[in-house]
PDB file of N, CA and C in Angstrom:
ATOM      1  N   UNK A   1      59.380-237.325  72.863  1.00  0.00           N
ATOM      2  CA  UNK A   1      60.362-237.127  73.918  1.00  0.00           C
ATOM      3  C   UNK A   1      61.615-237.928  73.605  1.00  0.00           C
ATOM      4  N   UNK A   2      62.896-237.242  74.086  1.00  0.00           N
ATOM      5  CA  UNK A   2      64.188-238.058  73.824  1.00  0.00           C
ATOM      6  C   UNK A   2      64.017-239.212  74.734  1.00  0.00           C
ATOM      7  N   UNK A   3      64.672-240.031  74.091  1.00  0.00           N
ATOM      8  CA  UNK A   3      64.881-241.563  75.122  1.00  0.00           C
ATOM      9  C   UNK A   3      65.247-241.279  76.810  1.00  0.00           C
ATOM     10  N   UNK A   4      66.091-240.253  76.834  1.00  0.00           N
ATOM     11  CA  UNK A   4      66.413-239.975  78.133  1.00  0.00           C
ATOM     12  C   UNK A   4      65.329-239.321  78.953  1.00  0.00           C
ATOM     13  N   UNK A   5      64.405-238.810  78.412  1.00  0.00           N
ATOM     14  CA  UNK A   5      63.305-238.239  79.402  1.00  0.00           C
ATOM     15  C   UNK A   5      61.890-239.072  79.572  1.00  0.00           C
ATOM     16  N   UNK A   6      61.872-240.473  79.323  1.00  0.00           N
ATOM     17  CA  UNK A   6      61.152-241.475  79.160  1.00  0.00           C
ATOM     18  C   UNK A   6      61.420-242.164  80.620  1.00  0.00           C
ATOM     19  N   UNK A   7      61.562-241.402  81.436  1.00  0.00           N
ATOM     20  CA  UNK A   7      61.313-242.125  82.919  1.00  0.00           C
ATOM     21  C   UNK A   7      60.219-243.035  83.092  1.00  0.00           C
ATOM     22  N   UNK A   8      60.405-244.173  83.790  1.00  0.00           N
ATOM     23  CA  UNK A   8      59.516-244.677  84.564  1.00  0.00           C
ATOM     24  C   UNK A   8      59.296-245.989  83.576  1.00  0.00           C
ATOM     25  N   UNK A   9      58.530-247.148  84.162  1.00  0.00           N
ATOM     26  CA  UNK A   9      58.403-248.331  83.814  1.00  0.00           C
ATOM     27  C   UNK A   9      56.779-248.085  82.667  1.00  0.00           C
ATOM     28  N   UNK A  10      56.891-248.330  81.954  1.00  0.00           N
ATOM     29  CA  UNK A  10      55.182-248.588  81.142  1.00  0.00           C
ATOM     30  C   UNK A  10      55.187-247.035  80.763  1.00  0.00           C
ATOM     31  N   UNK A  11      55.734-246.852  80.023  1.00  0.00           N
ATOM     32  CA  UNK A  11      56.369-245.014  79.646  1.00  0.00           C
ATOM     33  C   UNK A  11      55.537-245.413  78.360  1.00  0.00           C
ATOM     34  N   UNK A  12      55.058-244.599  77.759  1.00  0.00           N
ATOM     35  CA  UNK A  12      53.813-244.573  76.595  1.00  0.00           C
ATOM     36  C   UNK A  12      53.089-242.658  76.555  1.00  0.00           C
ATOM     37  N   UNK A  13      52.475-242.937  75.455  1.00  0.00           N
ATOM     38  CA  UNK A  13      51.660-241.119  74.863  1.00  0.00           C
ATOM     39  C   UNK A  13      50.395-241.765  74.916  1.00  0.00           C
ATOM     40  N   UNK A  14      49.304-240.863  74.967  1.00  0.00           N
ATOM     41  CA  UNK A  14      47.835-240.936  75.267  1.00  0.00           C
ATOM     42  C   UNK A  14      47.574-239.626  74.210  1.00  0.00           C
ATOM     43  N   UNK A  15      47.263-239.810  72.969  1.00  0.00           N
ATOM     44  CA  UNK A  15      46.990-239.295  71.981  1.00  0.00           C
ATOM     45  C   UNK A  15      45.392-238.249  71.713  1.00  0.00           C
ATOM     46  N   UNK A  16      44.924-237.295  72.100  1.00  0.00           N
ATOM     47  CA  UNK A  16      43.524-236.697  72.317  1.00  0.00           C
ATOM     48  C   UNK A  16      43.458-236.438  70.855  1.00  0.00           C
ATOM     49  N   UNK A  17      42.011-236.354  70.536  1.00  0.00           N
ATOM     50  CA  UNK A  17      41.766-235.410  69.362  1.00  0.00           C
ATOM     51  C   UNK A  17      39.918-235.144  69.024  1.00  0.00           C
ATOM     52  N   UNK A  18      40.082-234.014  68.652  1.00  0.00           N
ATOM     53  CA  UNK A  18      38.393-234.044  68.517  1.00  0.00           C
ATOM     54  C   UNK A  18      38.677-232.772  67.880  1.00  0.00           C
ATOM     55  N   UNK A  19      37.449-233.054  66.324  1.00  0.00           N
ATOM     56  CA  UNK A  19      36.895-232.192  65.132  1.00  0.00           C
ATOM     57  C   UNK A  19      36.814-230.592  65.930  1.00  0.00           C
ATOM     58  N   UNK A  20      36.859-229.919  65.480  1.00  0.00           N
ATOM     59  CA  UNK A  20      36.851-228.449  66.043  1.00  0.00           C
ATOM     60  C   UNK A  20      35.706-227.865  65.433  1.00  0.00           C
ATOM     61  N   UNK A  21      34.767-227.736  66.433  1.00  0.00           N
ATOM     62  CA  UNK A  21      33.284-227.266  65.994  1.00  0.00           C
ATOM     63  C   UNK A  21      32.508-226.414  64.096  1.00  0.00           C
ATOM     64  N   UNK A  22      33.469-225.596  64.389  1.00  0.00           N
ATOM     65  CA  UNK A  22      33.227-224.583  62.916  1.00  0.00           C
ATOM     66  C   UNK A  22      33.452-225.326  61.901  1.00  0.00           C
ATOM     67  N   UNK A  23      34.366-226.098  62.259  1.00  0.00           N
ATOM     68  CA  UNK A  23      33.975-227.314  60.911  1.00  0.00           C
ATOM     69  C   UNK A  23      35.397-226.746  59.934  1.00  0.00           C
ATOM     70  N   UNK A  24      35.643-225.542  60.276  1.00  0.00           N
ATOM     71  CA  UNK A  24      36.884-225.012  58.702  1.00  0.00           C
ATOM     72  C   UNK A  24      37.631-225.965  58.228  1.00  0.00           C
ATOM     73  N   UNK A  25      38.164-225.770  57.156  1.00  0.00           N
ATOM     74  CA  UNK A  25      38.630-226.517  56.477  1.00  0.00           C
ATOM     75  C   UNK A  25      40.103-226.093  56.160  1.00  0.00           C
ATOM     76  N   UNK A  26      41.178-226.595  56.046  1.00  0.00           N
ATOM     77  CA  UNK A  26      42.570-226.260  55.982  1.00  0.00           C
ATOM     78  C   UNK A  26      42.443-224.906  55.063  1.00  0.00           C
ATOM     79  N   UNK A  27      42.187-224.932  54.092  1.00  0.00           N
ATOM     80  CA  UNK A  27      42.355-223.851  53.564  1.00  0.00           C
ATOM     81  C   UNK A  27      41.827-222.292  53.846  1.00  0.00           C
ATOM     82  N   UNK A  28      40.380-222.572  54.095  1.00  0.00           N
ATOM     83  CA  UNK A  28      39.607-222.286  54.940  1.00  0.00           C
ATOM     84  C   UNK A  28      40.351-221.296  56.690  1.00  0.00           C
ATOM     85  N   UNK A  29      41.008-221.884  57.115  1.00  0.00           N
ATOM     86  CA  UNK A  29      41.555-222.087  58.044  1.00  0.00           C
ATOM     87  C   UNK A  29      43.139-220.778  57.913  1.00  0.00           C
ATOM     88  N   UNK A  30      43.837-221.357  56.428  1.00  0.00           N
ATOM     89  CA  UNK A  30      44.523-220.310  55.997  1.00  0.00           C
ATOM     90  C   UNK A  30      44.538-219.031  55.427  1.00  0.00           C
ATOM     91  N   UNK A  31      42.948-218.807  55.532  1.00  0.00           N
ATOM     92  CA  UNK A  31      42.882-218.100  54.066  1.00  0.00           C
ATOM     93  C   UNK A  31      41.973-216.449  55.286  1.00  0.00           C
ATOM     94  N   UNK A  32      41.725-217.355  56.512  1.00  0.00           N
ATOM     95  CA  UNK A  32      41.702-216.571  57.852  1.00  0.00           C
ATOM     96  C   UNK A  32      42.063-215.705  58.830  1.00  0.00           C
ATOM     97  N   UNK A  33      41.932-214.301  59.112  1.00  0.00           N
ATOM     98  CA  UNK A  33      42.818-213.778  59.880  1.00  0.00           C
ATOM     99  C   UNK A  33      42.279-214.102  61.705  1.00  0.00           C
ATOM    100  N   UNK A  34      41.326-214.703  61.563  1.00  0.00           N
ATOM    101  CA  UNK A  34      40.752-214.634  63.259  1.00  0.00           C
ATOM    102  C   UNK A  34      41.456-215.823  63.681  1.00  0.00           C
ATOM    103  N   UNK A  35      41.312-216.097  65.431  1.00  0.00           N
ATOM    104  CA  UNK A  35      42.272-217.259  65.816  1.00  0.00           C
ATOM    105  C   UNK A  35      40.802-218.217  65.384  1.00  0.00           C
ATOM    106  N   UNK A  36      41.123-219.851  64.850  1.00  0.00           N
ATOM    107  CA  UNK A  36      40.549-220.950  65.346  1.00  0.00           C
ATOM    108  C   UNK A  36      39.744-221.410  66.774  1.00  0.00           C
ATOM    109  N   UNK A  37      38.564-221.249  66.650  1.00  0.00           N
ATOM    110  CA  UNK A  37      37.426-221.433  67.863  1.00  0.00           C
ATOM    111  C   UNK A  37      38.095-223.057  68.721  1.00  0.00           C
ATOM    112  N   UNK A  38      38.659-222.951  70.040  1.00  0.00           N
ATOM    113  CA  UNK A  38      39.096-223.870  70.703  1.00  0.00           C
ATOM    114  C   UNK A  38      37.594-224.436  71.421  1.00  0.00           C
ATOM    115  N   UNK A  39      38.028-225.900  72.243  1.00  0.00           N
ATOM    116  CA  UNK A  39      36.466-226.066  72.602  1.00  0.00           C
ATOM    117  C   UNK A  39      35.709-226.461  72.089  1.00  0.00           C
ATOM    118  N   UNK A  40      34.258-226.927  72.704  1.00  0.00           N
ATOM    119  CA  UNK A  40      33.026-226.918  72.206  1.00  0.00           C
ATOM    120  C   UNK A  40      32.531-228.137  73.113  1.00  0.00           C
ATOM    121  N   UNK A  41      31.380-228.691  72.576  1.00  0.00           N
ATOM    122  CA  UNK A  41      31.046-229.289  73.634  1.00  0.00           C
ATOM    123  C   UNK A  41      31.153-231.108  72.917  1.00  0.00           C
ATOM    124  N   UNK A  42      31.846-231.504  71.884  1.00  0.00           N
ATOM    125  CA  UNK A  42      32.157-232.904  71.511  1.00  0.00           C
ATOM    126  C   UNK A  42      33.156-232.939  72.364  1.00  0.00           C
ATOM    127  N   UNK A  43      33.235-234.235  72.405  1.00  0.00           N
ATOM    128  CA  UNK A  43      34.528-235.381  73.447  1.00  0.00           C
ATOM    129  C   UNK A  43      35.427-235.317  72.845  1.00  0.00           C
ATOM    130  N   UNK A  44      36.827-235.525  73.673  1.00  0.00           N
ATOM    131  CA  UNK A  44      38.231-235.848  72.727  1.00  0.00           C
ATOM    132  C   UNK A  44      37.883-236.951  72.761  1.00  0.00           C
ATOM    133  N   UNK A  45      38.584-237.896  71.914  1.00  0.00           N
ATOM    134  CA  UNK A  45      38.834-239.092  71.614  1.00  0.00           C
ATOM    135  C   UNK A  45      40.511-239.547  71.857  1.00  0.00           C
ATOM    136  N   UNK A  46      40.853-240.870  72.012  1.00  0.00           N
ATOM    137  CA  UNK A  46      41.945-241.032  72.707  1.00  0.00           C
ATOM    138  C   UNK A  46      42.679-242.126  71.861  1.00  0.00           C
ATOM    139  N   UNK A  47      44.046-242.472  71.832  1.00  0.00           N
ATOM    140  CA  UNK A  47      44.452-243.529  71.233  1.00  0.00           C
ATOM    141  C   UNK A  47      45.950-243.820  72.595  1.00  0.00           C
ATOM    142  N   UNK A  48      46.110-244.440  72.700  1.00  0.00           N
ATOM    143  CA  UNK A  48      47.180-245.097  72.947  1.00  0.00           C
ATOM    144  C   UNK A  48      48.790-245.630  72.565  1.00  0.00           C
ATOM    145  N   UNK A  49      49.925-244.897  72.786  1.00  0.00           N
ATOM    146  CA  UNK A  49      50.628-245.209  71.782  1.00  0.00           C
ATOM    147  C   UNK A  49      52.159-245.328  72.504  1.00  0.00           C
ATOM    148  N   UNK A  50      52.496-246.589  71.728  1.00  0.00           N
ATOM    149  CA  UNK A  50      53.896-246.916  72.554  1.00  0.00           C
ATOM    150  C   UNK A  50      55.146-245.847  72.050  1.00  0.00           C
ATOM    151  N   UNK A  51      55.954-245.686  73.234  1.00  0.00           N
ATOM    152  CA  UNK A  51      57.399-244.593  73.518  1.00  0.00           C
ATOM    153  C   UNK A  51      57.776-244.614  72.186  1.00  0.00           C
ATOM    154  N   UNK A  52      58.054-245.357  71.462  1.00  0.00           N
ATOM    155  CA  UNK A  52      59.293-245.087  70.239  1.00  0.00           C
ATOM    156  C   UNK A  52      57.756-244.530  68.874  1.00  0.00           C
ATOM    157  N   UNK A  53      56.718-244.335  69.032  1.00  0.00           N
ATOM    158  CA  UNK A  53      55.721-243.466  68.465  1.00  0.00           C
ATOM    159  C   UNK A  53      56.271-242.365  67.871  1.00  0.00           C
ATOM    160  N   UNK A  54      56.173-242.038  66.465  1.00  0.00           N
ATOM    161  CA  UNK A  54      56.547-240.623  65.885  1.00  0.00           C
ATOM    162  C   UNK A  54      55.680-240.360  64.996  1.00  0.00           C
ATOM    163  N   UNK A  55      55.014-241.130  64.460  1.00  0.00           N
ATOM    164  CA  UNK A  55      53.231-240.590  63.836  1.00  0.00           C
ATOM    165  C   UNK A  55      52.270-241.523  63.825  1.00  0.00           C
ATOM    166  N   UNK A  56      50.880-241.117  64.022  1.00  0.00           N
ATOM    167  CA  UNK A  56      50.165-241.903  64.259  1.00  0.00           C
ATOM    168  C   UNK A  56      49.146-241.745  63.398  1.00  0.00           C
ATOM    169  N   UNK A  57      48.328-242.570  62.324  1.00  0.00           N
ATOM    170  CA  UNK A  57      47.461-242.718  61.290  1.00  0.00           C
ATOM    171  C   UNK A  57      46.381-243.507  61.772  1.00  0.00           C
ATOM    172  N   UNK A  58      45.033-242.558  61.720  1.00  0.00           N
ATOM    173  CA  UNK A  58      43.608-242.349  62.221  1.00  0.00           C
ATOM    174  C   UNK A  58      43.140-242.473  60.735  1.00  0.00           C
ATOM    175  N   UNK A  59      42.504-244.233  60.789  1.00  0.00           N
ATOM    176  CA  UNK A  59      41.442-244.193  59.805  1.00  0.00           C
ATOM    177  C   UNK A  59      39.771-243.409  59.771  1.00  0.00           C
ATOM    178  N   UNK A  60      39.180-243.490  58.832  1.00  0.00           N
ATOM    179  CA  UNK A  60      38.319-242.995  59.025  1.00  0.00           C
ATOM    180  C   UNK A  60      37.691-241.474  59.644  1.00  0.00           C
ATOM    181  N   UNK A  61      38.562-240.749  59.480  1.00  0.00           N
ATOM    182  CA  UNK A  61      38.621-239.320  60.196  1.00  0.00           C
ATOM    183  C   UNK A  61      37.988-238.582  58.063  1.00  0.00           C
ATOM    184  N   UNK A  62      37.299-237.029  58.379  1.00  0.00           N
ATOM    185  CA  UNK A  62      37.105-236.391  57.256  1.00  0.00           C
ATOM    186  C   UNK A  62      38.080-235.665  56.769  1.00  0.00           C
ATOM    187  N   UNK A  63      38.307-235.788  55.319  1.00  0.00           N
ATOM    188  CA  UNK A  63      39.534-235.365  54.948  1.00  0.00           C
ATOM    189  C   UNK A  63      39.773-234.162  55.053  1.00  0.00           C
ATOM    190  N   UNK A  64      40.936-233.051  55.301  1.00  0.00           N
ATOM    191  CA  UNK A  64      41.108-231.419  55.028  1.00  0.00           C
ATOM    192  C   UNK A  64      39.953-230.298  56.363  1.00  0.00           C
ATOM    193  N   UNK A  65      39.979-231.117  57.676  1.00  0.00           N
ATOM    194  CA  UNK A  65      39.321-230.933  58.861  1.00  0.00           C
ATOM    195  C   UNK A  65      40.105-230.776  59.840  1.00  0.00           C
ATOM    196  N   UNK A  66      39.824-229.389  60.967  1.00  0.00           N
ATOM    197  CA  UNK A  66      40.672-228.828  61.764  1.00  0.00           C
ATOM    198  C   UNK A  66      40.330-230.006  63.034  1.00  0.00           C
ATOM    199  N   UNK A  67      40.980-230.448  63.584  1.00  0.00           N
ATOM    200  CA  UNK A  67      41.188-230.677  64.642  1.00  0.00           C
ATOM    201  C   UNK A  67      41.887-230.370  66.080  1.00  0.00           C
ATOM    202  N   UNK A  68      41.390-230.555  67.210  1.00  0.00           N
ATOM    203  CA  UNK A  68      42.503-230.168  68.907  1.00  0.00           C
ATOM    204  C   UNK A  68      43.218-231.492  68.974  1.00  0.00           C
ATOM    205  N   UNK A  69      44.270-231.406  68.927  1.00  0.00           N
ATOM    206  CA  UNK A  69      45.197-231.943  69.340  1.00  0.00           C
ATOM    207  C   UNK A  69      45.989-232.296  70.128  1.00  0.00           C
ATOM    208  N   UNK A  70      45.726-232.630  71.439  1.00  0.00           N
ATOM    209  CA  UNK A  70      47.171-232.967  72.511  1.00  0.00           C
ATOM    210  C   UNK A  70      47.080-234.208  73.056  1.00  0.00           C
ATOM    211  N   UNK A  71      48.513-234.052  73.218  1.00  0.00           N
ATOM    212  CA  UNK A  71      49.508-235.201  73.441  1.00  0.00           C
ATOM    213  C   UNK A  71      49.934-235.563  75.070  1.00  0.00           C
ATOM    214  N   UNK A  72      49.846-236.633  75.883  1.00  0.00           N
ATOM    215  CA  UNK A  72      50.243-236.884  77.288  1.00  0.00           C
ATOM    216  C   UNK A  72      51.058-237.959  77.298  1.00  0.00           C
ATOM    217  N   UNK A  73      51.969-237.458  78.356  1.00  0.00           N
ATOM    218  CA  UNK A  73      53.019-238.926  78.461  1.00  0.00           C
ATOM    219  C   UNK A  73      52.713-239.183  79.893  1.00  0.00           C
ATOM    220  N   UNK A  74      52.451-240.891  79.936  1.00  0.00           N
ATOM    221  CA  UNK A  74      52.549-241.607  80.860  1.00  0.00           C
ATOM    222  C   UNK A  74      53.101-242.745  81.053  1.00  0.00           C
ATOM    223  N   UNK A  75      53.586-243.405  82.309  1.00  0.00           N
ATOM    224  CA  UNK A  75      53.742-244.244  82.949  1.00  0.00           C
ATOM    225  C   UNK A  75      53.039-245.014  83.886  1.00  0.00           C
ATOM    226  N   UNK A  76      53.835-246.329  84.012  1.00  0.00           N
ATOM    227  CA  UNK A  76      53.014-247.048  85.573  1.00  0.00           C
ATOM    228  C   UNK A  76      52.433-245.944  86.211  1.00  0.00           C
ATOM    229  N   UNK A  77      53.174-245.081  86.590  1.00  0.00           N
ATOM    230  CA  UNK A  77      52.977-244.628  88.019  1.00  0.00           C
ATOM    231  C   UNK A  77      52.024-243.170  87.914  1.00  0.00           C
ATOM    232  N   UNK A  78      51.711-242.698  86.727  1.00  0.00           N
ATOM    233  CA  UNK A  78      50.780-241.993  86.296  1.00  0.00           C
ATOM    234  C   UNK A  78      50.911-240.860  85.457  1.00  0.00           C
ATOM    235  N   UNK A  79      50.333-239.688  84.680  1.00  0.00           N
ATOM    236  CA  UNK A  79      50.556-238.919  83.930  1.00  0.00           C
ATOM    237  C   UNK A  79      51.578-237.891  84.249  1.00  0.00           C
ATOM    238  N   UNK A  80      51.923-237.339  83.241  1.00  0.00           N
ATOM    239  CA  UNK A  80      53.284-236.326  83.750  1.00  0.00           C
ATOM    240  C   UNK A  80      52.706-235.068  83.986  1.00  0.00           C
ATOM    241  N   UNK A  81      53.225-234.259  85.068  1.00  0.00           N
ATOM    242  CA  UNK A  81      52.666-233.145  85.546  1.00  0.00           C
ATOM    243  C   UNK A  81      52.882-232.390  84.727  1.00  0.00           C
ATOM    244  N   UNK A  82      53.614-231.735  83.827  1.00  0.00           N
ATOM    245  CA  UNK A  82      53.055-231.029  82.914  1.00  0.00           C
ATOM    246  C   UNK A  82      52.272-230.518  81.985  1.00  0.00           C
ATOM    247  N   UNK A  83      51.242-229.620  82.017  1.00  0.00           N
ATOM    248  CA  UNK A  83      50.331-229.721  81.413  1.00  0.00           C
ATOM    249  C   UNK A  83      50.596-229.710  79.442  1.00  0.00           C
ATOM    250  N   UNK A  84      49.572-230.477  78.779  1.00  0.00           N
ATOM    251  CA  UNK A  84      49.565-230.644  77.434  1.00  0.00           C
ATOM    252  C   UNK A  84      49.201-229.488  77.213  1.00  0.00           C
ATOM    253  N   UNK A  85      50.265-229.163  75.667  1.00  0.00           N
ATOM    254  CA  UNK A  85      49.609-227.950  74.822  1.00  0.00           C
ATOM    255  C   UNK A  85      48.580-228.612  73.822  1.00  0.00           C
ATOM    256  N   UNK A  86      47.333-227.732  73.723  1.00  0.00           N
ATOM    257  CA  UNK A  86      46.564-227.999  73.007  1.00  0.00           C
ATOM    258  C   UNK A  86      47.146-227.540  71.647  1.00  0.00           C
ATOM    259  N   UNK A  87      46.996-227.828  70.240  1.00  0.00           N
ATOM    260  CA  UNK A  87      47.442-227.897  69.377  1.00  0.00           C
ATOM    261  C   UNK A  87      46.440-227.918  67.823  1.00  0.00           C
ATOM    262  N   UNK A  88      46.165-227.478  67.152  1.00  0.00           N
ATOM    263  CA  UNK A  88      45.705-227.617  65.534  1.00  0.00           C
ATOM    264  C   UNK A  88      46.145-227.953  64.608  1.00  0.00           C
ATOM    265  N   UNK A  89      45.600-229.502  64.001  1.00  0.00           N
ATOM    266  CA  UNK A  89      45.830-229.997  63.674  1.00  0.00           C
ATOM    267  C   UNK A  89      44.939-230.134  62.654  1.00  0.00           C
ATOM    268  N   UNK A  90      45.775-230.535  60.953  1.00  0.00           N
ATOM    269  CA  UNK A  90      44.801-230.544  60.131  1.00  0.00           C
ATOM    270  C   UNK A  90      44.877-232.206  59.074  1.00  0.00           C
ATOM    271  N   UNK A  91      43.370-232.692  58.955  1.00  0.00           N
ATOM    272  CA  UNK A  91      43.650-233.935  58.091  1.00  0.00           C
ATOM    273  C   UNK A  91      44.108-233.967  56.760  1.00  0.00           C
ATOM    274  N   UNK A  92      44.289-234.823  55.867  1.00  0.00           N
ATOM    275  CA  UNK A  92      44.803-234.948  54.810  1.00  0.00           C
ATOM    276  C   UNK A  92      44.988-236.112  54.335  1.00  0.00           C
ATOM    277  N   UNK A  93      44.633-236.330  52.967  1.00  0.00           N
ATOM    278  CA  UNK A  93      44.358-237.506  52.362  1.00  0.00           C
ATOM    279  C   UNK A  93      45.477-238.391  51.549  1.00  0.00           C
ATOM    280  N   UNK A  94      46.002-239.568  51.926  1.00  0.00           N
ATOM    281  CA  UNK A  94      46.940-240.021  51.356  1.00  0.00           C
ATOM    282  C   UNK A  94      46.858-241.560  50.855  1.00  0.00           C
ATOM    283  N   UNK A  95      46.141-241.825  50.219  1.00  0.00           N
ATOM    284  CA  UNK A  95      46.132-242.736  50.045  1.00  0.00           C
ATOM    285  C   UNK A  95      44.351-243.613  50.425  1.00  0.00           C
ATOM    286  N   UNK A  96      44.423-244.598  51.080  1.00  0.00           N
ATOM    287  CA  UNK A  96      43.000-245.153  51.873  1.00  0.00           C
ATOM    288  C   UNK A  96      42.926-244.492  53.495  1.00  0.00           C
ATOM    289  N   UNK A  97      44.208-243.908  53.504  1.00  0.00           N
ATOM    290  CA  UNK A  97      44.566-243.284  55.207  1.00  0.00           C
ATOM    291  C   UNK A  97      43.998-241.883  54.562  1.00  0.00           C
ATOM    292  N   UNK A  98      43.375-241.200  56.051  1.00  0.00           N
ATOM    293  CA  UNK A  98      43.564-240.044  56.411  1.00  0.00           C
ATOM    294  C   UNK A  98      44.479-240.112  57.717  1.00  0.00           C
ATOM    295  N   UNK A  99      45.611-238.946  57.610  1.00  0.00           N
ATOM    296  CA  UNK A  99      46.327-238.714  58.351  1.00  0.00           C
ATOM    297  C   UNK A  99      46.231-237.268  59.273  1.00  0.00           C
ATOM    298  N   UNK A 100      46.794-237.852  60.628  1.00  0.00           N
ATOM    299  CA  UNK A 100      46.253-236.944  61.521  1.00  0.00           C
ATOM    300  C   UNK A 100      48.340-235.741  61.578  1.00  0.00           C
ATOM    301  N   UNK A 101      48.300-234.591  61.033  1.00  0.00           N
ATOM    302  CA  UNK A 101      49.361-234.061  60.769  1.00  0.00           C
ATOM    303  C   UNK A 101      49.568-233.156  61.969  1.00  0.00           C
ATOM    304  N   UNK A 102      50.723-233.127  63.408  1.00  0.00           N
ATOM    305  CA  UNK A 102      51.131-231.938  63.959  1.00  0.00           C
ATOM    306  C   UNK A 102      52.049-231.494  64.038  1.00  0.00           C
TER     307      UNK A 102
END
């Protein structure tokens, strides 16, 4: 979000993500004409991340793995009413990081 739409005191992103059941694999994934299976029954997982945030690097994740992806902005005063787009997201290996790419 631009600086100007960062209302409110304790303004921060709440980062979701969780493996996407079928398991595909980026290429896998491209090489596909059906949509990506949303869902399933694993947990998102969450990270926390301060306003001036523009990527965020998830150790320990499997490399070249589809993931759901969405993103929430909050404040003190609580989450923003707009609902998050869910999103697909794929890992990738760079180094000792796997990086979470959207």
């Amino acid at each position: 979000m631009s600086r100007e739409q960062q209302n409110g005191p304790g303004f921060h992103y709440v980062i979701h993500w969780r493996r996407q059941q079928n398991q595909r694999t980026f290429k896998q994934y491209e090489q596909s004409n059906d949509s990506v299976s949303r869902g399933g029954q694993n947990e998102f997982e969450e990270r926390r991340a301060a306003a001036n945030t523009t990527e965020l690097i998830l150790g320990g994740l499997p490399v070249f793995c589809a993931y759901d992806v969405y993103v929430v902005s909050v404040n003190d005063i609580g989450q923003a009413v707009t609902a998050p787009q869910l999103v697909t997201a794929f890992t990738g290996e760079d180094g000792l990081y796997t990086h979470l790419h959207y």
